[in-house]
Every structure is written in structure tokens, then in C-alpha cells.
PDB file of N, CA and C in Angstrom:
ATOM      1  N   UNK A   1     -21.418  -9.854  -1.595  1.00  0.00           N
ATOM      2  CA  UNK A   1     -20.019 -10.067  -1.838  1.00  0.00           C
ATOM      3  C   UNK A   1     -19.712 -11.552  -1.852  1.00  0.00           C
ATOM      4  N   UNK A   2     -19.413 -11.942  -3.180  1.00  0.00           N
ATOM      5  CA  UNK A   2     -18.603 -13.540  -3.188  1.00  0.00           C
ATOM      6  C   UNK A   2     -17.069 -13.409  -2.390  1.00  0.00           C
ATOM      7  N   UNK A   3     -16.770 -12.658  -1.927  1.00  0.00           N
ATOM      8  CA  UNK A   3     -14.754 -13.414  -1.390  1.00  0.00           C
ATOM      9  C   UNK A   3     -15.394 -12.393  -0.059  1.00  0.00           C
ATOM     10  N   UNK A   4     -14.767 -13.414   0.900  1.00  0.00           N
ATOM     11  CA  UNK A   4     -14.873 -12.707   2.208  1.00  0.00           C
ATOM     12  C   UNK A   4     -13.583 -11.677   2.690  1.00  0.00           C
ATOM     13  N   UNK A   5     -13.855 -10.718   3.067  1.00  0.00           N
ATOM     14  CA  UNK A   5     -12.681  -9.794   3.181  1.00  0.00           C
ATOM     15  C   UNK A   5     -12.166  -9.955   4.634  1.00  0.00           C
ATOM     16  N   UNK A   6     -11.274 -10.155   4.608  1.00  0.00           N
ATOM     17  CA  UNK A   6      -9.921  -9.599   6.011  1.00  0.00           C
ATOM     18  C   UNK A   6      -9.359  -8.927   6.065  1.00  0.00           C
ATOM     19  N   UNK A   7      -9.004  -8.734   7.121  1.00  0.00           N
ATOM     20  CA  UNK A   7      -7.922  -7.393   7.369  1.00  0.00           C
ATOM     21  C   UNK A   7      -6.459  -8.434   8.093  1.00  0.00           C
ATOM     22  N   UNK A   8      -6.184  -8.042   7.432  1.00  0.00           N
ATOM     23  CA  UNK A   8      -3.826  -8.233   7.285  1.00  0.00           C
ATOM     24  C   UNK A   8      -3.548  -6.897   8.312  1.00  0.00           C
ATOM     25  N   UNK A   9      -2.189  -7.884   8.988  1.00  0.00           N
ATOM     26  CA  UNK A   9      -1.663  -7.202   9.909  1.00  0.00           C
ATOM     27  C   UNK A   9      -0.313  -6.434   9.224  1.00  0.00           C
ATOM     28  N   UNK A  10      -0.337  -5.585   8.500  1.00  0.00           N
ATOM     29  CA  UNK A  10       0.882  -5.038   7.268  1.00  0.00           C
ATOM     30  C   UNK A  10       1.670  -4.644   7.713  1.00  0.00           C
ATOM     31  N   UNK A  11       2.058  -4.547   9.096  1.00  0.00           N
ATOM     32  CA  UNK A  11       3.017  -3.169  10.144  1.00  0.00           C
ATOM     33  C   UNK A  11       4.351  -3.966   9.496  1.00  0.00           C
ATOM     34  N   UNK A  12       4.726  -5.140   9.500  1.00  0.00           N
ATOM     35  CA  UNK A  12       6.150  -5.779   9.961  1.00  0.00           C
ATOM     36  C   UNK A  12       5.947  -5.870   8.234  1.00  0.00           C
ATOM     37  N   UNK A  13       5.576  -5.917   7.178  1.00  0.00           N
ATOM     38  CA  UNK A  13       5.926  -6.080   5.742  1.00  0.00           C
ATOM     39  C   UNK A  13       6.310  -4.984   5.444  1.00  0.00           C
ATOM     40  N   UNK A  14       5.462  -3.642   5.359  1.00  0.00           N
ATOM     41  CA  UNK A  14       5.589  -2.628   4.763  1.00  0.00           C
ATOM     42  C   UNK A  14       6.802  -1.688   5.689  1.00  0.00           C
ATOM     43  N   UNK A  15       7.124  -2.295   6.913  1.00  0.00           N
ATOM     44  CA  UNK A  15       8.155  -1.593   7.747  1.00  0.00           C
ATOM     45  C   UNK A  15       9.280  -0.622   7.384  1.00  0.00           C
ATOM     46  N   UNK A  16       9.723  -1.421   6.264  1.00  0.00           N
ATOM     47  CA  UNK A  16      11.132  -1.297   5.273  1.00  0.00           C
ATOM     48  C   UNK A  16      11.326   0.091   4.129  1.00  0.00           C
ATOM     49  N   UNK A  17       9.372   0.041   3.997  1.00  0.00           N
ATOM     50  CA  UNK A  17       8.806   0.788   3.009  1.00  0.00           C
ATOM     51  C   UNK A  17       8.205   2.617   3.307  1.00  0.00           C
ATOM     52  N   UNK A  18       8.870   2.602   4.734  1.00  0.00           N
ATOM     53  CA  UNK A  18       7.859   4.098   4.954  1.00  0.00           C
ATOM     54  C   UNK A  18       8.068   5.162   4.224  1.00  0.00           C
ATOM     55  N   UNK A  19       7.173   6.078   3.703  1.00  0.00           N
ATOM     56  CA  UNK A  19       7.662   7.352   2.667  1.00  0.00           C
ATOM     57  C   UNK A  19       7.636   6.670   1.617  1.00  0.00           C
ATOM     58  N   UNK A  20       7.163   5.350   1.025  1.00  0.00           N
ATOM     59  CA  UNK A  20       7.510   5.212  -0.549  1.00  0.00           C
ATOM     60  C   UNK A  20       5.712   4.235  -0.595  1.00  0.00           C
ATOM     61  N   UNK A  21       5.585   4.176  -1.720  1.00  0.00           N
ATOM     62  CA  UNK A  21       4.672   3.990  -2.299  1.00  0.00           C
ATOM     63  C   UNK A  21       4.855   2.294  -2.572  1.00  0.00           C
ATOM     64  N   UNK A  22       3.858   1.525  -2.878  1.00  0.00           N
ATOM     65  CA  UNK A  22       4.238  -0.172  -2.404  1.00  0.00           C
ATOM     66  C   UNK A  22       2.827  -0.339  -3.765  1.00  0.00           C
ATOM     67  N   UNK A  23       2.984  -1.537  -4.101  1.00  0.00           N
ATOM     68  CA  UNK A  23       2.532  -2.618  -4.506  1.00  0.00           C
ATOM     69  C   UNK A  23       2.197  -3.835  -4.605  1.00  0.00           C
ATOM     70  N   UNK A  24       1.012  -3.831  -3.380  1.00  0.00           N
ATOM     71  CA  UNK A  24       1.179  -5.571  -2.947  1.00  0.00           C
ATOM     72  C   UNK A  24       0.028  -6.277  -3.942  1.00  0.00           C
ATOM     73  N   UNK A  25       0.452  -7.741  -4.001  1.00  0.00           N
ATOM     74  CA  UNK A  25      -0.528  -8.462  -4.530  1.00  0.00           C
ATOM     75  C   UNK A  25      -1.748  -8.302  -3.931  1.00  0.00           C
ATOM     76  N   UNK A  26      -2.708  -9.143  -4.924  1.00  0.00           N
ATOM     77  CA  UNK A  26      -3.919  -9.353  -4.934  1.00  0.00           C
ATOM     78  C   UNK A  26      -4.162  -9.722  -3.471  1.00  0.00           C
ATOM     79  N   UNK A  27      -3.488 -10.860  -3.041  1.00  0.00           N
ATOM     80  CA  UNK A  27      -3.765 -11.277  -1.451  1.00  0.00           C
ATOM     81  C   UNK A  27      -2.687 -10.476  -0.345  1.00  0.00           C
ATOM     82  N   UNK A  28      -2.288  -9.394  -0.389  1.00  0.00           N
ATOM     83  CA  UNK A  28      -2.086  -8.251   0.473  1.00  0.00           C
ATOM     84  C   UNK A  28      -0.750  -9.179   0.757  1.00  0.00           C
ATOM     85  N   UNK A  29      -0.343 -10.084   0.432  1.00  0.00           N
ATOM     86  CA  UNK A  29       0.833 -10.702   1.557  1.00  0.00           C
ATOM     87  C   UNK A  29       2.416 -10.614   0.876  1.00  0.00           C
ATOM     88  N   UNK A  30       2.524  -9.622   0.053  1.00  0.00           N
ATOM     89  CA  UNK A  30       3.572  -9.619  -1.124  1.00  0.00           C
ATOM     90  C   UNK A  30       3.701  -8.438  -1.371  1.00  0.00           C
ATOM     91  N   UNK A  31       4.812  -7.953  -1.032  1.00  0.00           N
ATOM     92  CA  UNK A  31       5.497  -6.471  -2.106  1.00  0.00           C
ATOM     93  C   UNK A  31       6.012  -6.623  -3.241  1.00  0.00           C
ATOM     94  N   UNK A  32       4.936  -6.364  -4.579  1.00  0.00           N
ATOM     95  CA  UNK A  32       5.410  -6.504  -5.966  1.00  0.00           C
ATOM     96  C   UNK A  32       6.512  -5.353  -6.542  1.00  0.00           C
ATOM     97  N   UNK A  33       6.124  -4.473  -5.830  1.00  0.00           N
ATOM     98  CA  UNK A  33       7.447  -3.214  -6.197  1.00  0.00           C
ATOM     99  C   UNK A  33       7.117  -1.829  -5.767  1.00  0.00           C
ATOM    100  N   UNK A  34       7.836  -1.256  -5.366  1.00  0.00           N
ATOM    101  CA  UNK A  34       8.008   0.295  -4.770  1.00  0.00           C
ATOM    102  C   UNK A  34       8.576   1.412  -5.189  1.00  0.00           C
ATOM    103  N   UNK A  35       8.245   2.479  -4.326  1.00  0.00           N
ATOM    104  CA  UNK A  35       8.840   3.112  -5.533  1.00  0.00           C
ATOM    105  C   UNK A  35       8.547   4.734  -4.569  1.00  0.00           C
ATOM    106  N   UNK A  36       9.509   5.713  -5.165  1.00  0.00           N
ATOM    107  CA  UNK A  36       8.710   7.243  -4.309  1.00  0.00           C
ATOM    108  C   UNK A  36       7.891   7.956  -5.211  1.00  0.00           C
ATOM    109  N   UNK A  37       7.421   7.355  -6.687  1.00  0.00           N
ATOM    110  CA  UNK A  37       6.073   7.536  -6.776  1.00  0.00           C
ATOM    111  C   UNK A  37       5.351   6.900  -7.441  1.00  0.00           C
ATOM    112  N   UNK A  38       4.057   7.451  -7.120  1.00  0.00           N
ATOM    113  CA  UNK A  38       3.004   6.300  -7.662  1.00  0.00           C
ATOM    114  C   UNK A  38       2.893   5.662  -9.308  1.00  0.00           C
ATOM    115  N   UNK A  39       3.512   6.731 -10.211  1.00  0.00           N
ATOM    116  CA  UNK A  39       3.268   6.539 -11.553  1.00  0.00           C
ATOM    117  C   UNK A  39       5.042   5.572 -11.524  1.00  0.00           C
ATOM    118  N   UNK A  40       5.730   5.508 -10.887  1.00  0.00           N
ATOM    119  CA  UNK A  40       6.620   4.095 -10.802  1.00  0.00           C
ATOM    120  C   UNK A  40       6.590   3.313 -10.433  1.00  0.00           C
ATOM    121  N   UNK A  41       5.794   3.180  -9.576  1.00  0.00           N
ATOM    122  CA  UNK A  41       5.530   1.775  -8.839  1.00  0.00           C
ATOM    123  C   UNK A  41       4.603   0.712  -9.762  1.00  0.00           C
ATOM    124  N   UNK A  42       3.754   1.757 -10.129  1.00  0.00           N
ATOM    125  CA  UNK A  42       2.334   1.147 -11.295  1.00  0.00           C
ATOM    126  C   UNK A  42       3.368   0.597 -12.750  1.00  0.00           C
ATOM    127  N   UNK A  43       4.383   1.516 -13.096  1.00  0.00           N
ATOM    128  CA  UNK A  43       5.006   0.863 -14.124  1.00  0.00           C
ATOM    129  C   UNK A  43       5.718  -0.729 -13.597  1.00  0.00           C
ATOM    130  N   UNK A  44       6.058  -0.752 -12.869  1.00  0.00           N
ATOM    131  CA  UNK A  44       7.204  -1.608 -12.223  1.00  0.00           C
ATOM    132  C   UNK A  44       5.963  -2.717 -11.840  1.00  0.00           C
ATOM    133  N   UNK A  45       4.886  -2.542 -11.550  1.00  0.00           N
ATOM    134  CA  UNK A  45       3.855  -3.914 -11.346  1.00  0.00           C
ATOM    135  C   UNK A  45       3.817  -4.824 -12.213  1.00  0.00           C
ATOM    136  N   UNK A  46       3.404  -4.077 -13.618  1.00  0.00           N
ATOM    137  CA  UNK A  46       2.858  -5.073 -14.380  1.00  0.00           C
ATOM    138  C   UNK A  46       2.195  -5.800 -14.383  1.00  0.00           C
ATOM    139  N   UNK A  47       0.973  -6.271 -13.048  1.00  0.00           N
ATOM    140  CA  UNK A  47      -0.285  -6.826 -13.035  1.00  0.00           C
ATOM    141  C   UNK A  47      -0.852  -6.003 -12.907  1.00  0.00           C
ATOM    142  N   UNK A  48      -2.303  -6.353 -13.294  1.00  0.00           N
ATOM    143  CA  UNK A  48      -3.410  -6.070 -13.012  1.00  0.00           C
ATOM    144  C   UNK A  48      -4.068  -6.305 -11.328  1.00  0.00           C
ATOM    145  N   UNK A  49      -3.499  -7.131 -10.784  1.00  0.00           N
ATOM    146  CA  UNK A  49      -3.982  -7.608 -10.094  1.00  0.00           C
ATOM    147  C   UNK A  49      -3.370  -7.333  -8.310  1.00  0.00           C
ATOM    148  N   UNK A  50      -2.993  -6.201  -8.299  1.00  0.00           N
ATOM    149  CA  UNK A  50      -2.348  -5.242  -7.354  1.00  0.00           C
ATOM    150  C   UNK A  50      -3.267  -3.996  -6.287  1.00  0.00           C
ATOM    151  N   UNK A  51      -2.749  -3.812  -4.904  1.00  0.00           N
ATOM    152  CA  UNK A  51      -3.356  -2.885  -4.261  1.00  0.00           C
ATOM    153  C   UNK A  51      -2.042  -1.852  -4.377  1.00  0.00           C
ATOM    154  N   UNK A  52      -2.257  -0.635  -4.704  1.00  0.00           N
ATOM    155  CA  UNK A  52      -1.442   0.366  -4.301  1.00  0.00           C
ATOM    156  C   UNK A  52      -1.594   1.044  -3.253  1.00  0.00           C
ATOM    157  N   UNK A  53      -0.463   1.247  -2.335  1.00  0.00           N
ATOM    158  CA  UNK A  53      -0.260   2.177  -0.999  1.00  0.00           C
ATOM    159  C   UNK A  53       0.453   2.779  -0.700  1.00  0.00           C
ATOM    160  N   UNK A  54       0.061   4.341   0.019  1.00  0.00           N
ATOM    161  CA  UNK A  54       1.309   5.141   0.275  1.00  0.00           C
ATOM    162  C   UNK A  54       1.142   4.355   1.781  1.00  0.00           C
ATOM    163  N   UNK A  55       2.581   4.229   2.508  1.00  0.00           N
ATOM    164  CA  UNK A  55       3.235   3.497   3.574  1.00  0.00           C
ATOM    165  C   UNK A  55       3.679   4.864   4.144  1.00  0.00           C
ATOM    166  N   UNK A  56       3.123   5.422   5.209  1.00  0.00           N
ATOM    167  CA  UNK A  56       3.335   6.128   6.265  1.00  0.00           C
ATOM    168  C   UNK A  56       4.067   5.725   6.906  1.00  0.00           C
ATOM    169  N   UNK A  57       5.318   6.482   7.767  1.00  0.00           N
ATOM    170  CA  UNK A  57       6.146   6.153   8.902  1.00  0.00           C
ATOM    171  C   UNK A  57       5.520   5.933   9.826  1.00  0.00           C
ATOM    172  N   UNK A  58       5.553   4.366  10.659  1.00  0.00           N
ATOM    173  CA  UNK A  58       4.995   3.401  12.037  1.00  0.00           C
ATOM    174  C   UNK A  58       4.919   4.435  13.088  1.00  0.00           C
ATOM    175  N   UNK A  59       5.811   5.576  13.119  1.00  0.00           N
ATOM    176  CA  UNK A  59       5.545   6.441  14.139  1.00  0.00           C
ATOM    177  C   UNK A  59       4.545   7.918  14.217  1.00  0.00           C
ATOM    178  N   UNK A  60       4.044   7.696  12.382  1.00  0.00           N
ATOM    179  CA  UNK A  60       2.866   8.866  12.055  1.00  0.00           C
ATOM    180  C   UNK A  60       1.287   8.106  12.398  1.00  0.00           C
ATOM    181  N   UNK A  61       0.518   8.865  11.684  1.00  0.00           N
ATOM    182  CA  UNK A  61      -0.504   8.447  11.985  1.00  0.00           C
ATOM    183  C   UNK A  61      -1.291   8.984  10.556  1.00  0.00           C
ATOM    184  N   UNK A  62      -2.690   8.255  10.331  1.00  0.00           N
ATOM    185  CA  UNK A  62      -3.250   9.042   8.758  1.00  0.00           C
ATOM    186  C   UNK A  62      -4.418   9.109   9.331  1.00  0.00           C
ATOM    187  N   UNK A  63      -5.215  10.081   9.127  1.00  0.00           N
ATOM    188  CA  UNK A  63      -6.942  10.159   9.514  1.00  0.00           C
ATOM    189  C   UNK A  63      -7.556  10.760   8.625  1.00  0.00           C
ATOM    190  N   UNK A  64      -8.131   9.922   7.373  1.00  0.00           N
ATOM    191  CA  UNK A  64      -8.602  10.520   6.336  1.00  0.00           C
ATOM    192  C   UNK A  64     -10.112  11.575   6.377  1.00  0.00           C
ATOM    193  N   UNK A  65     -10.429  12.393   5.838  1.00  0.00           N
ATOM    194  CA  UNK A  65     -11.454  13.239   6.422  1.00  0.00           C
ATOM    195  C   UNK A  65     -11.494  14.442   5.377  1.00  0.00           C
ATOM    196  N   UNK A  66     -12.473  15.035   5.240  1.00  0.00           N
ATOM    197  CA  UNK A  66     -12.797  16.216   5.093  1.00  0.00           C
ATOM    198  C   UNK A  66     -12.477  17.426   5.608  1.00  0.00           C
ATOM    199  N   UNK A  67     -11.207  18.663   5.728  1.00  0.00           N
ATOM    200  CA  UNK A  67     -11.388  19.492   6.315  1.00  0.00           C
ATOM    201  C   UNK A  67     -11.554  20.395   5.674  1.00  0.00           C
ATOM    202  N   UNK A  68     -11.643  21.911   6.355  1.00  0.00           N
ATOM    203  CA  UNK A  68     -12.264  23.529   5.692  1.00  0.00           C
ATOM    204  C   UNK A  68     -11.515  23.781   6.313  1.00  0.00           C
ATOM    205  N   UNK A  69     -10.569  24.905   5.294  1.00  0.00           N
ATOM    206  CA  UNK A  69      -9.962  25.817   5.214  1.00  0.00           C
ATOM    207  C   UNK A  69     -10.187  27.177   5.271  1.00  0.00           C
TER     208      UNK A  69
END
């Protein structure tokens, strides 16, 4: 890997944003546009150069995984 990766502290940016879908720049430190769904938020970017995220409420929790039903 040429660019060294970090991890951003996102709690206090995306705060504003829980339940909606976000668009931050390339360097994580910018909300390019939001939206409650993903195929609007992606219109409303217009870069290429964007992370998309669904923004969970600060008081949920996400634990991605495999389960059986």
C-alpha cells in the first residue's frame, strides 16, 4: 500500500446525520451530501472521489456478520 491509512474519529461530524446516508470526501473530513437514500446521495456527489455511509444512531450499535436463519 502507497497512502498510509487512519482511522478518523467521525462520532461529532456525522452526529447531525443519523438514519441518513452521507458522503464524505476522499479524506473522510467533509460531508459532500446526504440524503435517506443511497441512489441520492450518489446523485448529489458528483465526485468520484467519495466514501459512502449509512450513519447509525450514536446510541445503536452495527456488528457486521454472517447469520442463519
Amino acid at each position: 500500500m502507497s497512502k498510509k491509512q487512519r482511522n478518523y474519529d467521525l462520532r461529532e461530524l456525522l452526529k447531525p446525520y443519523a438514519n441518513k446516508w452521507v458522503a464524505l470526501s476522499g479524506d473522510h473530513k467533509e460531508v459532500i451530501a446526504e440524503g435517506n437514500k443511497l441512489k441520492d446521495v450518489a446523485s448529489k456527489a458528483k465526485t468520484k472521489d467519495v466514501v459512502f455511509l449509512k450513519v447509525f444512531p450514536s446510541e445503536s450499535f452495527y456488528m457486521p456478520g454472517i447469520y442463519e436463519i
